[in-house]
Protein backbone atom coordinates (compact mmCIF):
# COMPACT_ATOMS: atom_id res chain seq x y z
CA UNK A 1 75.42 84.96 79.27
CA UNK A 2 74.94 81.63 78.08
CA UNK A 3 71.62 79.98 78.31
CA UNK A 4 71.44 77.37 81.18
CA UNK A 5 68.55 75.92 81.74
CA UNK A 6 66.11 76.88 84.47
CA UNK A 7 62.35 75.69 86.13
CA UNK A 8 60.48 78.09 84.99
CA UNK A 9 58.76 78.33 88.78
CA UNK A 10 61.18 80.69 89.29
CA UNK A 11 59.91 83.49 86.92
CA UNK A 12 56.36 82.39 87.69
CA UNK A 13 57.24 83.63 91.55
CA UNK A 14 58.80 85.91 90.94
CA UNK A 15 56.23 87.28 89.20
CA UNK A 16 53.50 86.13 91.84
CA UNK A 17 55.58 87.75 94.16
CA UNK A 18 55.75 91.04 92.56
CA UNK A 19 51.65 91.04 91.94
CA UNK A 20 51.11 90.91 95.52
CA UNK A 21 53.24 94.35 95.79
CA UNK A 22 51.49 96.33 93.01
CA UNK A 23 48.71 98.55 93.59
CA UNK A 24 45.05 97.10 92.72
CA UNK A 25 44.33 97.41 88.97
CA UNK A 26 47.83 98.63 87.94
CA UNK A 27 50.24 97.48 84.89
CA UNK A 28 54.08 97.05 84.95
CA UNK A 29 56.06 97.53 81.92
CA UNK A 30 59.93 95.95 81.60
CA UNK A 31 62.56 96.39 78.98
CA UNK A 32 64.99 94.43 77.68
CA UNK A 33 68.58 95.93 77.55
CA UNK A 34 69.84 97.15 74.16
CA UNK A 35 72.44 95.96 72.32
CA UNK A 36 75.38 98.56 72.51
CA UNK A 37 77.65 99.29 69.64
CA UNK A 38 81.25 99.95 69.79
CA UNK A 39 82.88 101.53 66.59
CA UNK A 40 81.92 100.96 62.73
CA UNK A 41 79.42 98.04 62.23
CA UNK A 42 80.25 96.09 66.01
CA UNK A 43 78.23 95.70 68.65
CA UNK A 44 78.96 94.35 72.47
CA UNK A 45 77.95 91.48 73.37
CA UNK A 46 74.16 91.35 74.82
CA UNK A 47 74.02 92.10 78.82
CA UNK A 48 69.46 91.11 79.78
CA UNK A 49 68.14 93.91 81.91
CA UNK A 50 68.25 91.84 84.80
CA UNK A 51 64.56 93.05 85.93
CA UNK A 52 63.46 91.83 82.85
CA UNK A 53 65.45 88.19 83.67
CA UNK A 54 64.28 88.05 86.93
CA UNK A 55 60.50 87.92 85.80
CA UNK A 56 60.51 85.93 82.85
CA UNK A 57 63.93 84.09 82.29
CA UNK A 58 64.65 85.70 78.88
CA UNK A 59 67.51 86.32 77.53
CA UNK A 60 67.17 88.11 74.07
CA UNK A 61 67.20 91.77 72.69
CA UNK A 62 63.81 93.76 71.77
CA UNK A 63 61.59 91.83 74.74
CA UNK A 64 58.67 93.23 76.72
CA UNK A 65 56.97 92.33 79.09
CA UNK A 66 53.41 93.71 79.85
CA UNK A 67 52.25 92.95 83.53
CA UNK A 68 48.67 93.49 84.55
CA UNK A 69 48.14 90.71 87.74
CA UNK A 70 44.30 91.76 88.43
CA UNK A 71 43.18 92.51 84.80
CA UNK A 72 39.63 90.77 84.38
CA UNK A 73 40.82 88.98 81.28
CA UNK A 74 43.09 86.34 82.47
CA UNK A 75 44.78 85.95 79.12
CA UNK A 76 45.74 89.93 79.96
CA UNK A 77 47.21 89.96 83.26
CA UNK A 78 50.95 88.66 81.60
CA UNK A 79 51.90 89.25 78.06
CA UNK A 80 55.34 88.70 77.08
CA UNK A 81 56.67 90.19 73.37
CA UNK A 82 59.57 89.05 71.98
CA UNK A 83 61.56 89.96 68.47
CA UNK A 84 59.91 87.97 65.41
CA UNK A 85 62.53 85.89 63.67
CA UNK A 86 62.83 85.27 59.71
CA UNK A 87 64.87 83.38 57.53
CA UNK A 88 67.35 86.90 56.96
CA UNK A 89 67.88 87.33 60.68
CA UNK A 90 68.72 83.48 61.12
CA UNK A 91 71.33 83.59 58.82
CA UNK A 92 73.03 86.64 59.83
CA UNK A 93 72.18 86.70 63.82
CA UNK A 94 71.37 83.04 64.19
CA UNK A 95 68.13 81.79 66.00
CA UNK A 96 65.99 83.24 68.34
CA UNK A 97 63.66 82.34 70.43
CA UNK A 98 59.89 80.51 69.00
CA UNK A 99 56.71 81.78 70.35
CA UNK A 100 56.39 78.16 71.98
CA UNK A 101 60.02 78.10 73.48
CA UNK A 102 59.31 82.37 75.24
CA UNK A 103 56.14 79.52 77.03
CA UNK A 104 58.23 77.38 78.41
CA UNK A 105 61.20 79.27 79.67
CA UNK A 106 58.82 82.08 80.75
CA UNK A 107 55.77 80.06 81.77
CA UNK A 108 53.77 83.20 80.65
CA UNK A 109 51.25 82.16 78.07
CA UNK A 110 50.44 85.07 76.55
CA UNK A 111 53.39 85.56 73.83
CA UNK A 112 53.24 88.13 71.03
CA UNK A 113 55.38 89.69 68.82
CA UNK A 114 56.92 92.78 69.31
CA UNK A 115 55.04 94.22 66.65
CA UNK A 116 51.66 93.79 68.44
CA UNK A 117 52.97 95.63 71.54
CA UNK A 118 51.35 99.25 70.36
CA UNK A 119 48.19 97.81 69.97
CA UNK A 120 47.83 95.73 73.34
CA UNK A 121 49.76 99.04 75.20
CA UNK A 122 47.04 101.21 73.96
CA UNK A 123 44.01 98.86 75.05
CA UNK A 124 45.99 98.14 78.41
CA UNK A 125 46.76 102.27 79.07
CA UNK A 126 43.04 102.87 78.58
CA UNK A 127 41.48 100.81 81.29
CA UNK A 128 44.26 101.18 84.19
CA UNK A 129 45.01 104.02 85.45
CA UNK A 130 48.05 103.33 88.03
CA UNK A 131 51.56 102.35 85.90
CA UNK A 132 54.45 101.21 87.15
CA UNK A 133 57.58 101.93 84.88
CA UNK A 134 61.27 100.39 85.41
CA UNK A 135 64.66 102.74 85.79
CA UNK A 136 68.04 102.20 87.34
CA UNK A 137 68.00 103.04 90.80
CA UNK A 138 70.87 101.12 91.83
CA UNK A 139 72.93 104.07 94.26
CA UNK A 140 75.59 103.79 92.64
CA UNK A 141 74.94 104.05 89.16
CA UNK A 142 76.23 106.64 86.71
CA UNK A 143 73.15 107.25 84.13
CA UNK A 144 75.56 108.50 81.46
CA UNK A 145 74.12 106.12 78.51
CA UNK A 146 70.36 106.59 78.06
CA UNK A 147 68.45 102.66 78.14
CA UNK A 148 65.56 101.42 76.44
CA UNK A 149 63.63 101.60 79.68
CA UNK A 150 63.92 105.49 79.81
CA UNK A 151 63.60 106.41 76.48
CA UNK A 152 60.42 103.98 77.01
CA UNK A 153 59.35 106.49 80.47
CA UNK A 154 59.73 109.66 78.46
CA UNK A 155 57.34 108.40 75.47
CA UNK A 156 55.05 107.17 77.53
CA UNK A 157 54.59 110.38 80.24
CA UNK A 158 54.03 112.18 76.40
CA UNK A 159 51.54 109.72 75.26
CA UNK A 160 50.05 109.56 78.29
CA UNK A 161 50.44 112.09 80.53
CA UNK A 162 47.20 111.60 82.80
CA UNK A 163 48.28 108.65 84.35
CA UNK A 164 49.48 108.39 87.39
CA UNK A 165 53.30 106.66 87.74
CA UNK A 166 54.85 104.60 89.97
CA UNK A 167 58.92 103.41 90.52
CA UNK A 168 58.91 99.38 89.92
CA UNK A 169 62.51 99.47 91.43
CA UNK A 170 61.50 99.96 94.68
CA UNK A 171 59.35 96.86 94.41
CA UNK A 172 62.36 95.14 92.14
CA UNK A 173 64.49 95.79 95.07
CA UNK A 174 62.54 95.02 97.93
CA UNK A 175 62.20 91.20 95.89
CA UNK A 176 65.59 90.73 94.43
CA UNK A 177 67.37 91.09 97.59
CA UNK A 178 65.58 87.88 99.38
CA UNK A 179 67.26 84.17 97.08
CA UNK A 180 64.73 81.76 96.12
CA UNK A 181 66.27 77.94 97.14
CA UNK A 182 67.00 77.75 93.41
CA UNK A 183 68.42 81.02 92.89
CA UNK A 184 70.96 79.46 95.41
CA UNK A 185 71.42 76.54 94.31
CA UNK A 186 72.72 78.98 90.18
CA UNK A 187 74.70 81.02 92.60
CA UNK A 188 76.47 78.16 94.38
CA UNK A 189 77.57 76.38 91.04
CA UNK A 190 78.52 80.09 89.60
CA UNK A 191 81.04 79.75 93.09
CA UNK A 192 81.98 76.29 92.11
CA UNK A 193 83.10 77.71 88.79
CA UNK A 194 85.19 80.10 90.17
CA UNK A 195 86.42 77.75 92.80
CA UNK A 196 87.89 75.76 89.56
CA UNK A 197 89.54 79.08 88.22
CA UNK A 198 91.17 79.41 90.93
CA UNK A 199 92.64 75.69 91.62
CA UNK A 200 94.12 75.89 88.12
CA UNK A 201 95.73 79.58 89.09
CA UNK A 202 97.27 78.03 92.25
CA UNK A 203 98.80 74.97 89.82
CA UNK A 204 100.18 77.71 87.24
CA UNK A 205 101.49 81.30 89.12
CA UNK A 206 105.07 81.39 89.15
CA UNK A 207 107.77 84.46 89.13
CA UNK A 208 107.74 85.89 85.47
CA UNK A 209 104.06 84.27 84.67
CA UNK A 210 101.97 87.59 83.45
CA UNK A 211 99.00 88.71 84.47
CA UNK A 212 97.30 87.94 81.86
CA UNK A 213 98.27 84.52 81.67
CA UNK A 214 96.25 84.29 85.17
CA UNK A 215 93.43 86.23 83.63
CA UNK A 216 93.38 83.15 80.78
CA UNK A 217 93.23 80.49 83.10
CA UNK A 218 90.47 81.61 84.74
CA UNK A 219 88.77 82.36 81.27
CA UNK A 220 89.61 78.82 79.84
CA UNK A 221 87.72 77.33 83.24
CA UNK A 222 84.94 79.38 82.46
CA UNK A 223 84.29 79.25 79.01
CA UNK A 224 84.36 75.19 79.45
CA UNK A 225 81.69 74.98 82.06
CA UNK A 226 79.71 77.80 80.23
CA UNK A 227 80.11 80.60 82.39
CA UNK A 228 81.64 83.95 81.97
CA UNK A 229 83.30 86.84 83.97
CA UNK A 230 80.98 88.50 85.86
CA UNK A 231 82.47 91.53 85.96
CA UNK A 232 86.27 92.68 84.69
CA UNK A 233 88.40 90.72 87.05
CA UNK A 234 91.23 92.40 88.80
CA UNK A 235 94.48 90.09 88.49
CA UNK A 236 96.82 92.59 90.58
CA UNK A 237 100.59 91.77 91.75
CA UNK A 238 103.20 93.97 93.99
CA UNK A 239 101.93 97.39 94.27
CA UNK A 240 98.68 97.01 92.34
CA UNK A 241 97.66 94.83 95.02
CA UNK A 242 96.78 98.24 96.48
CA UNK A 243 94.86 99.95 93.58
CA UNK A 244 91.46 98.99 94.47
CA UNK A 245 89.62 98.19 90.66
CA UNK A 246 92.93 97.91 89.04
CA UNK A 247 91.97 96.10 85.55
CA UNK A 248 95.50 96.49 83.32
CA UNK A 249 95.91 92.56 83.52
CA UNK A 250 99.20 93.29 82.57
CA UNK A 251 102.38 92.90 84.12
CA UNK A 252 105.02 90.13 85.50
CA UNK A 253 104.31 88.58 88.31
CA UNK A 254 108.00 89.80 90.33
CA UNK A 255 109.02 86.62 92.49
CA UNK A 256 108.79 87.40 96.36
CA UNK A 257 105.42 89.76 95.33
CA UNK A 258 101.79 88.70 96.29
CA UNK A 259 99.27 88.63 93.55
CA UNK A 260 95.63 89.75 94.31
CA UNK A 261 92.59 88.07 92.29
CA UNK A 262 89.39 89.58 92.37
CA UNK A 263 86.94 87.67 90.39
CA UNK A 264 84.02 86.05 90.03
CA UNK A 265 81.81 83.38 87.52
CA UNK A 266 79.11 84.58 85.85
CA UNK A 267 76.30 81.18 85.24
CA UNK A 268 73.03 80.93 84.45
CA UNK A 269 72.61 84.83 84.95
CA UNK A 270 73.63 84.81 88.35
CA UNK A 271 77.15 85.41 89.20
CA UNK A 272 79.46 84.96 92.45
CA UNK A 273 82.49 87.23 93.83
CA UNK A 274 85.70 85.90 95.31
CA UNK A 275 88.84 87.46 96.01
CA UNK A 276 91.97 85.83 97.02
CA UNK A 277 95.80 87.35 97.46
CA UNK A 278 97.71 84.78 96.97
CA UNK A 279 102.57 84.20 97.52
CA UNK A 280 103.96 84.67 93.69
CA UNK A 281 106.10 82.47 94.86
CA UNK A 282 104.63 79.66 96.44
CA UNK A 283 105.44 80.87 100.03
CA UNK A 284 104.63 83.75 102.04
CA UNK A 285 107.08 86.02 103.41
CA UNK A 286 106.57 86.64 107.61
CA UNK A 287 105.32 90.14 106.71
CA UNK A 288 102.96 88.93 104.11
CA UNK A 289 101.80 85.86 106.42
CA UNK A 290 101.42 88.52 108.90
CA UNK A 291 99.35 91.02 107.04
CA UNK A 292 97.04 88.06 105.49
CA UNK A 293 95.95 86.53 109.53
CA UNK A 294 95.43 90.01 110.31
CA UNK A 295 92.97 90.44 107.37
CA UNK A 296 91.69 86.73 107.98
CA UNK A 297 90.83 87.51 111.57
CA UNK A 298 88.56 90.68 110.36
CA UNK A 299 87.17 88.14 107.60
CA UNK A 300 86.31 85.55 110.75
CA UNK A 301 85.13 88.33 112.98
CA UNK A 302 82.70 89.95 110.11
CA UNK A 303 81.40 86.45 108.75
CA UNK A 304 80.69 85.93 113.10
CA UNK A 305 78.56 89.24 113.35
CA UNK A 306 76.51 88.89 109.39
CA UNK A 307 73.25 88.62 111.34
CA UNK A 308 69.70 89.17 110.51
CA UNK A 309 68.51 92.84 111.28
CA UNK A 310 72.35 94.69 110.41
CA UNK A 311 72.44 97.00 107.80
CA UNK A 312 75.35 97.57 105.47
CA UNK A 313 76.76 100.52 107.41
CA UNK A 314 76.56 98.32 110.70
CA UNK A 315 79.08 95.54 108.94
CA UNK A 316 81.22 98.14 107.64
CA UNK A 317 81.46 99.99 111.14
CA UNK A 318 82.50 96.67 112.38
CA UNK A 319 84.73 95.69 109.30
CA UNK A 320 86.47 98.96 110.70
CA UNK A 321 86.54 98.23 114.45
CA UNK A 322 88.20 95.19 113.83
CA UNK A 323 90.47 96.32 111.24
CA UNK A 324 91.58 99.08 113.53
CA UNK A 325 93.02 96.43 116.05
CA UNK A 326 94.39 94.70 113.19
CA UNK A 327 96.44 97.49 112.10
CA UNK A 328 97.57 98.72 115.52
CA UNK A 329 98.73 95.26 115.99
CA UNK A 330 100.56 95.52 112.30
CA UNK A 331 102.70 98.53 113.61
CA UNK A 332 100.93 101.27 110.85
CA UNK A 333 100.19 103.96 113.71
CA UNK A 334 100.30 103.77 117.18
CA UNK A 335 97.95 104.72 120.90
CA UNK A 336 98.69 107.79 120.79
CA UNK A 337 98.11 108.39 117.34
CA UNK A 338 94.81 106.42 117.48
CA UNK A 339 93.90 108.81 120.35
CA UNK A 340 94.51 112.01 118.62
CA UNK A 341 92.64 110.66 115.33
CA UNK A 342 89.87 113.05 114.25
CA UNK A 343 86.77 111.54 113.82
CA UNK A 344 85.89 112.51 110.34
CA UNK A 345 89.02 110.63 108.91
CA UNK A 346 89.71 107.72 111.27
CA UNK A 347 93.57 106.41 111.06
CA UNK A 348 91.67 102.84 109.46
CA UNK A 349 90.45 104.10 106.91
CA UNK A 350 94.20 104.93 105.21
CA UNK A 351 94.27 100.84 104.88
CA UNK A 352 90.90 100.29 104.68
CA UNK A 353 88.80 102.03 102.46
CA UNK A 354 86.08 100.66 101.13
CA UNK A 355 82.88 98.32 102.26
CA UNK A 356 82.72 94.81 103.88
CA UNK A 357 80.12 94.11 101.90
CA UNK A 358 77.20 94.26 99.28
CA UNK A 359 74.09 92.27 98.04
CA UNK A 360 74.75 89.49 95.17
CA UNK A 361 72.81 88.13 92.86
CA UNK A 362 71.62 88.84 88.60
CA UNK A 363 74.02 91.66 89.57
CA UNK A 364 77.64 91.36 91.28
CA UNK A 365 76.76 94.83 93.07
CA UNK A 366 72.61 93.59 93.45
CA UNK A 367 70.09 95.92 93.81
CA UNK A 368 69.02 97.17 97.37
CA UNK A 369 68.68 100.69 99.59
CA UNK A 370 71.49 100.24 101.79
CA UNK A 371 69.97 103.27 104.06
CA UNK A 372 67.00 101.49 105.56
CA UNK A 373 66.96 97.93 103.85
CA UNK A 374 68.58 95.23 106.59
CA UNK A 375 70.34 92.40 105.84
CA UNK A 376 67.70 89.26 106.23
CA UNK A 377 67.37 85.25 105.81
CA UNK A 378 67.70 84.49 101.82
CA UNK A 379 69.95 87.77 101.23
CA UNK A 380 73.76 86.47 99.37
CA UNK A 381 75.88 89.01 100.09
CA UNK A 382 79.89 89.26 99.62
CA UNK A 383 82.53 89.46 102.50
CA UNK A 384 85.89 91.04 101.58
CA UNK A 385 87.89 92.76 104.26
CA UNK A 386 90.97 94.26 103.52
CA UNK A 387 94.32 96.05 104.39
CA UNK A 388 96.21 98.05 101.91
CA UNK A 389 99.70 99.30 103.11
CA UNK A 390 101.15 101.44 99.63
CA UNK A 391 103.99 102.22 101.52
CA UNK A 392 105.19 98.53 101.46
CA UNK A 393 103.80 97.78 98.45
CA UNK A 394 101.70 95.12 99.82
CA UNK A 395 98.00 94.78 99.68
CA UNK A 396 95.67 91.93 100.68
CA UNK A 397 92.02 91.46 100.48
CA UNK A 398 90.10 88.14 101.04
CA UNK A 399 86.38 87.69 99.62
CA UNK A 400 83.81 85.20 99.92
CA UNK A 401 80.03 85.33 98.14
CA UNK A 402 78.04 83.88 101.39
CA UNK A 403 74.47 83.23 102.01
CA UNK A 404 72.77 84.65 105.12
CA UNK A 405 70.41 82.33 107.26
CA UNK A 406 68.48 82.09 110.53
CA UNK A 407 71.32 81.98 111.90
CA UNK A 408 73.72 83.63 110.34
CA UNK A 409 76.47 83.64 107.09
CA UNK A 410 77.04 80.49 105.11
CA UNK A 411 80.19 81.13 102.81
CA UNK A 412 78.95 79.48 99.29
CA UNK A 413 83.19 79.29 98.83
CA UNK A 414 84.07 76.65 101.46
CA UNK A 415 85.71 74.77 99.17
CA UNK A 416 87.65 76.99 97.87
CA UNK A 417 91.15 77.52 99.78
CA UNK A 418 91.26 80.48 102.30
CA UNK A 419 93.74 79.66 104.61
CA UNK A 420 97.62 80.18 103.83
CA UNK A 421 98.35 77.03 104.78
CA UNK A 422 96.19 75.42 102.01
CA UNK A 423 97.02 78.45 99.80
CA UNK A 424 100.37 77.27 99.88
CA UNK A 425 100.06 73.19 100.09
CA UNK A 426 98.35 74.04 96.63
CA UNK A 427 100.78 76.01 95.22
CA UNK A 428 104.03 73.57 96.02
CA UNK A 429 101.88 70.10 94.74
């Protein structure tokens, strides 16, 4: 992402806050990401490890940083190493970050070069004994491309295999999940961002506009306010309103067809998630109308129960309750045929398959352990019912990123039009 700006008191709790989880005496390692290639000389563009982010705000290739809270040599207990520029890699790369600049954005005074990282590993591995060693445990990740941090775990179980190990994730997730005030504060302008996508998508969809075309106005608001997508947005009209991560981007918008937009801002490293389904042609039809309340009313009733204490599971199982009336209501099975249901696939779950909701943050899927970790004051989470009838080609979802107090969900969107009735006074301006 592009650099923004940020108080560096956020990395310096963060880190603070991860010390007081550690065991006595221990060291943490973190990795940056690598830079992935694609085919002949290219590479993708840099993604931080977001563990890495979260503790010391950096956001360059070939980074360490070397964690030791209660080492007896204060100028030990945080060491960050970072890639040593020259005049060659200037040129060709472009500039990278000083020794003085890793200080400030960090606020970790201890910055080497990469080069010295052996050397201060070595000295650091002989006096602890307890190590703590980052990996991707998010539960839904697919492990297929080997990172930095595990090619990292197995040299360092060979080089030292005596120690004794410990998962940092756990502790990375247990943090992450809980927003600092100005972790907030990134997140809400990331949803301001999008809000502006979307505003200049209402002013532009028309019958025969492509998808595409959508996909571009969203990028042009982006790019200008220095944000990107934060994951591959979903611009999805008639019957791909109903494929569920549909990412072609490609087809004409067919007039009388709704048009479903998934997507989300990504600023400062932090990134929102909004989806909206929104008339083609300027109006919806009474079916449409109909299907969007329904989905509204789940969106009303889930945003009513977000509570301190719920798990993930407990929102879905409510997502579904509600969704159930819904579609009863929408004439797509009837009593009887909701009595004779089996439990293992309940009639819902044909139109509604997937979550209500998951954590957001660094991540648009954040870390967390939806088994036993409950949703608590500080967590920003997404809300996106949805009902997907493939028979009638017609699919609508509706997504806020909200923040979850005291006393319960705070949509970070509220600005950004939800009900038809605005959809549509935007639309016909």
């Amino acid at each position: 992402m592009k650099y923004i700006p940020t108080d560096p008191e956020l990395f310096i709790q963060n880190r603070a806050r991860l010390a007081k989880l550690m065991k006595p005496g221990s060291v943490a390692v973190v990795n940056s990401n690598d830079i992935m290639p694609t085919n002949a000389d290219g590479t993708m563009a840099f993604v931080q490890n977001s563990d890495l982010y979260y503790l010391t705000g950096i956001n360059q290739e070939e980074t360490i940083l070397l964690f030791c809270p209660d080492n007896p040599n204060p100028m030990m207990r945080e060491i960050l190493f970072i890639r040593e520029t020259n005049d060659y890699l200037t040129i060709w790369e472009g500039y990278k970050y000083t020794q003085e600049e890793a200080r400030r954005i960090s606020g970790i005074q201890n910055v080497r070069w990469i080069s010295d990282f052996p050397v201060f590993f070595r000295q650091m591995m002989c006096e602890q004994r307890e190590v703590y060693l980052n990996s991707n445990e998010h539960y839904r990740a697919t492990d297929c491309v080997e990172t930095r941090d595990m090619r990292f775990i197995k040299q360092c179980q060979k080089d030292y295999p005596l120690h004794t190990y410990f998962r940092l994730a756990q502790l990375m997730h247990e943090l992450r999940v809980i927003k600092s005030p100005t972790e907030i504060e990134i997140i809400r302008q990331a949803c301001e961002i999008t809000g502006k996508g979307f505003a200049r998508v209402l002013k532009n969809v028309k019958p025969g506009i492509n998808e595409a075309e959508v996909e571009a106005d969203f990028a042009y608001e982006f790019l200008r306010h220095k944000a990107v997508f934060s994951f591959l947005p979903i611009i999805a009209s008639g019957a791909n309103t109903c494929v569920l991560h549909y990412i072609r981007n490609d087809q004409v918008c067919q007039e009388g067809d709704l048009l479903l937009l998934d997507v989300g801002a990504g600023y400062g490293n932090y990134v929102a998630d909004m989806t909206r389904t929104i008339p083609i042609s300027g109006r919806f039809t009474p079916r449409q109308r109909q299907v969007y309340e329904a989905v509204l009313r789940v969106y009303r009733g889930v945003m009513k129960a977000m509570k301190p204490g719920l798990g993930i599971e407990d929102l879905r199982r409510i997502a579904e309750e509600l969704t159930q009336e819904e579609c009863l209501r929408l004439g797509l099975f009837t009593e009887s045929e909701l009595k004779a249901q089996s439990p293992e696939a309940p009639l819902v779950r044909k139109y509604f398959m997937h979550g209500v909701s998951h954590s957001i943050g660094i991540d648009v899927h954040d870390v967390m352990y939806p088994q036993y970790q409950k949703i608590a004051p500080g967590w920003v989470l997404s809300c996106e019912p949805g009902i997907y009838i493939r028979e009638e080609g017609l699919g609508v979802r509706l997504e806020d990123t909200v923040y979850l107090t005291e006393n319960g969900a705070v949509s970070l969107m509220e600005n950004i039009p939800l009900e038809p009735d605005d959809i549509e006074a935007e639309m016909n301006k």
